[in-house]
N, C-alpha and C. Protein backbone atom coordinates (compact mmCIF):
# COMPACT_ATOMS: atom_id res chain seq x y z
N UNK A 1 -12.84 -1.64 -0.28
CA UNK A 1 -11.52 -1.11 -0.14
C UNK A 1 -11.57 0.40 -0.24
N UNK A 2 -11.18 1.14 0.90
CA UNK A 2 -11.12 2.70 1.05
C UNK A 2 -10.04 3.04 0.02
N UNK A 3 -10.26 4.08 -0.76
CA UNK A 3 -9.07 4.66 -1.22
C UNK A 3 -7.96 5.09 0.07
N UNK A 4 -6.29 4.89 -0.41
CA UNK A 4 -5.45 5.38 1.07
C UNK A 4 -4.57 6.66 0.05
N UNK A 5 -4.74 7.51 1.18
CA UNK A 5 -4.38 8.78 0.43
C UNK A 5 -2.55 8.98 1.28
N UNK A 6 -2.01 9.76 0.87
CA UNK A 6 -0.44 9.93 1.58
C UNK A 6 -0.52 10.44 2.63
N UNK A 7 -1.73 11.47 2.98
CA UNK A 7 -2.21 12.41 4.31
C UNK A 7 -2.55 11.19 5.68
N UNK A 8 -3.35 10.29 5.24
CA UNK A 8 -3.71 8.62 5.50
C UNK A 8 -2.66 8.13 6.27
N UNK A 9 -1.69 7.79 5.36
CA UNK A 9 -0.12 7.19 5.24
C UNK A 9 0.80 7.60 6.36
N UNK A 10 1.01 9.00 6.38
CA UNK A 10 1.95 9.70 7.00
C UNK A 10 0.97 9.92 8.60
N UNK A 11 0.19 9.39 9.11
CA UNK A 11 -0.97 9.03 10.32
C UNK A 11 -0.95 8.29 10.73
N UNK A 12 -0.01 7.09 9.41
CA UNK A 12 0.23 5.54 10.54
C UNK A 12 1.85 5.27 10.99
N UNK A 13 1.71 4.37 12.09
CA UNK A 13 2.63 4.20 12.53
C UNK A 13 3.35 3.25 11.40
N UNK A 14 5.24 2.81 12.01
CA UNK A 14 5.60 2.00 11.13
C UNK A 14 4.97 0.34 10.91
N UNK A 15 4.13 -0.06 12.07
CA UNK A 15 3.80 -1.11 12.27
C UNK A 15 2.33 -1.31 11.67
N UNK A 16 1.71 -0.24 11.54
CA UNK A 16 0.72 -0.45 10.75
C UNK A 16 0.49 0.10 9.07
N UNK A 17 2.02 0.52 8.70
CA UNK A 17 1.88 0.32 7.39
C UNK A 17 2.59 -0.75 7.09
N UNK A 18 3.19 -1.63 7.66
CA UNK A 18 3.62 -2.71 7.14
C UNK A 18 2.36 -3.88 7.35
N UNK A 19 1.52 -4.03 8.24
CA UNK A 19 0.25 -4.68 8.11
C UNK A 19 -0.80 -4.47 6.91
N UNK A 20 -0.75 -2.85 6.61
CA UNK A 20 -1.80 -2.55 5.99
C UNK A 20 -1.12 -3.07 4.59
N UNK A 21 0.15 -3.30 4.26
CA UNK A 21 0.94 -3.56 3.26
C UNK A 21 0.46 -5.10 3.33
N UNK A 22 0.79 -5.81 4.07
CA UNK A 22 0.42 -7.03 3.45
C UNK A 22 -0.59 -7.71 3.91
N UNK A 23 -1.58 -6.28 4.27
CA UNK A 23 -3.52 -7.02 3.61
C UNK A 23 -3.65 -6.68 2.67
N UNK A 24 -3.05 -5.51 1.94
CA UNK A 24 -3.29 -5.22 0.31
C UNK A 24 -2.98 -6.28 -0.38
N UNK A 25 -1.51 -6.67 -0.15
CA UNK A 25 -0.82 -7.96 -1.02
C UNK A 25 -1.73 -9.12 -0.72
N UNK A 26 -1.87 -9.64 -0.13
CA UNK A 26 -3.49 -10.56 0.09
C UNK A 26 -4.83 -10.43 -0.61
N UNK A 27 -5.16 -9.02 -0.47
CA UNK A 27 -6.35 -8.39 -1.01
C UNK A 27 -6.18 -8.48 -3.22
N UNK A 28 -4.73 -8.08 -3.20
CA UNK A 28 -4.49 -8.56 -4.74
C UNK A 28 -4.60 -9.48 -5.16
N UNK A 29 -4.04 -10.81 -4.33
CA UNK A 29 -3.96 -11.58 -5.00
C UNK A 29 -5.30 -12.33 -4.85
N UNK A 30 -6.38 -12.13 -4.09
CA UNK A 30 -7.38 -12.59 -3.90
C UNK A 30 -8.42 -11.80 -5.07
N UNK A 31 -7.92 -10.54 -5.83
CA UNK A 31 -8.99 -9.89 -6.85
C UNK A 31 -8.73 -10.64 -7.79
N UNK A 32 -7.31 -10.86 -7.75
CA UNK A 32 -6.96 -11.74 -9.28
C UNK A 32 -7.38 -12.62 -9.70
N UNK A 33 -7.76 -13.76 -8.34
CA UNK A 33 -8.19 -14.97 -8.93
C UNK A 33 -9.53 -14.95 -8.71
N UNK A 34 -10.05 -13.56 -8.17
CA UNK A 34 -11.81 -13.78 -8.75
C UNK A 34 -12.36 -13.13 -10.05
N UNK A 35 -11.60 -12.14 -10.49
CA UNK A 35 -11.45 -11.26 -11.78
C UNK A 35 -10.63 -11.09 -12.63
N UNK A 36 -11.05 -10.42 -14.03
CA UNK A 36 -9.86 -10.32 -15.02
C UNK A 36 -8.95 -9.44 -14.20
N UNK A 37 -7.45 -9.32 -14.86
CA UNK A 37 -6.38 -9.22 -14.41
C UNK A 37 -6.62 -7.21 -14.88
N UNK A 38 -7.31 -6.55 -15.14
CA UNK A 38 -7.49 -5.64 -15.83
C UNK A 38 -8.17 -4.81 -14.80
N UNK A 39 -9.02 -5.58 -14.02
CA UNK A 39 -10.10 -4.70 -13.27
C UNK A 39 -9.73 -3.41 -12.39
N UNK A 40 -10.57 -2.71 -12.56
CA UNK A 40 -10.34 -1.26 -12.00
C UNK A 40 -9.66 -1.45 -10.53
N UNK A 41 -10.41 -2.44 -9.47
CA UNK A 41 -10.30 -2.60 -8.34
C UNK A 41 -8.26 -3.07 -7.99
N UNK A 42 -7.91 -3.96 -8.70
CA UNK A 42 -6.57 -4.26 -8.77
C UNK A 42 -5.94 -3.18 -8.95
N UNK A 43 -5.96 -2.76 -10.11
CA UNK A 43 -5.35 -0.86 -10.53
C UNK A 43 -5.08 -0.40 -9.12
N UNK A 44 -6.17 -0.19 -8.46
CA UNK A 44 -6.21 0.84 -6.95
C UNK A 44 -5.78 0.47 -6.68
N UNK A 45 -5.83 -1.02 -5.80
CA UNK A 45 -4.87 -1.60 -4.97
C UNK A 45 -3.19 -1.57 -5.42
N UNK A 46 -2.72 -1.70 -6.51
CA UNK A 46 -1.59 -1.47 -6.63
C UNK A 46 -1.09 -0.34 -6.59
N UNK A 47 -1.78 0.62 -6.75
CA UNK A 47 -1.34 2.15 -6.16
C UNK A 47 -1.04 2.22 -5.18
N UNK A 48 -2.48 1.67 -4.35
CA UNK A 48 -2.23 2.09 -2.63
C UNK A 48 -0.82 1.26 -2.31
N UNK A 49 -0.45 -0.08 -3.03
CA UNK A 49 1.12 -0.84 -2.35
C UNK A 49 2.11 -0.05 -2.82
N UNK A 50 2.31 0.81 -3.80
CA UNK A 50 2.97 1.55 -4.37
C UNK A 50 3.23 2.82 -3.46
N UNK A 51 2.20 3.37 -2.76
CA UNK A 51 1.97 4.58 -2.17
C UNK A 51 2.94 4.17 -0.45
N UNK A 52 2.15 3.00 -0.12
CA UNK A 52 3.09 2.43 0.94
C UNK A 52 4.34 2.39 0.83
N UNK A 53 4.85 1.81 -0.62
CA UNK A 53 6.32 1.46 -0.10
C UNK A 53 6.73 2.62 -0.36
N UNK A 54 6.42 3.01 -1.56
CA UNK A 54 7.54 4.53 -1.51
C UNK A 54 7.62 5.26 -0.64
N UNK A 55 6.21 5.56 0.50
CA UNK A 55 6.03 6.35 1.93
C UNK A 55 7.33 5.42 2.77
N UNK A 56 6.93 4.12 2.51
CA UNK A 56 8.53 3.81 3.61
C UNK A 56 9.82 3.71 3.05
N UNK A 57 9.98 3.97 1.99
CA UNK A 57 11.44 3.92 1.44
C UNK A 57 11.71 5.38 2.12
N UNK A 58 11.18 6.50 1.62
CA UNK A 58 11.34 7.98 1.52
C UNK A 58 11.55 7.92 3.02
N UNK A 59 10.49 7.50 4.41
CA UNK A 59 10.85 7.84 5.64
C UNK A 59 12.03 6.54 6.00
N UNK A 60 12.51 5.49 5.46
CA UNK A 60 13.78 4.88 5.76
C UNK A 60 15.08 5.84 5.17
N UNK A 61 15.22 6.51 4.17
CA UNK A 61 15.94 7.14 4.06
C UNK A 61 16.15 8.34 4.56
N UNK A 62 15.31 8.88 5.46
CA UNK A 62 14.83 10.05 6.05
C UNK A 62 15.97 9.59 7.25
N UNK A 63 15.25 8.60 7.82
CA UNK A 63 16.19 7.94 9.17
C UNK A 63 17.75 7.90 9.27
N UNK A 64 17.83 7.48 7.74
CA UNK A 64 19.57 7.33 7.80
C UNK A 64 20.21 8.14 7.84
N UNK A 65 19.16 9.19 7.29
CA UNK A 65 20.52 10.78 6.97
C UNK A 65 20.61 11.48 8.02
N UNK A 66 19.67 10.81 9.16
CA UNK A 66 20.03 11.41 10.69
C UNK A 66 20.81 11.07 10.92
């Protein structure tokens, strides 16, 4: 799993951060049930879903105030 940086983020279209969103959510729940719930690797990944949505909340609200 690449680290995804916001520079990353703001490079993809809307259709491929909603994909890349739910191979992460896949990718979590697949660390979980091979590792403790603690592991470094989960940590990241919930950043990077974190990093996604707030990148699309911030550009959905961007849209509206047009």
């Amino acid at each position: 799993m690449a680290l995804l940086r916001t520079k990353d983020i703001a490079k993809m279209t809307q259709t491929e951060r909603e994909t890349k969103l739910k191979d992460l959510v896949l990718e979590l729940v697949r660390a979980k049930v091979t590792a403790n719930k603690s592991n470094a690797k989960t940590k990241e990944i919930k950043r990077a879903i974190s990093r996604l949505m707030t990148f699309n909340k911030s550009a959905q609200e961007a849209l509206n105030k047009k």
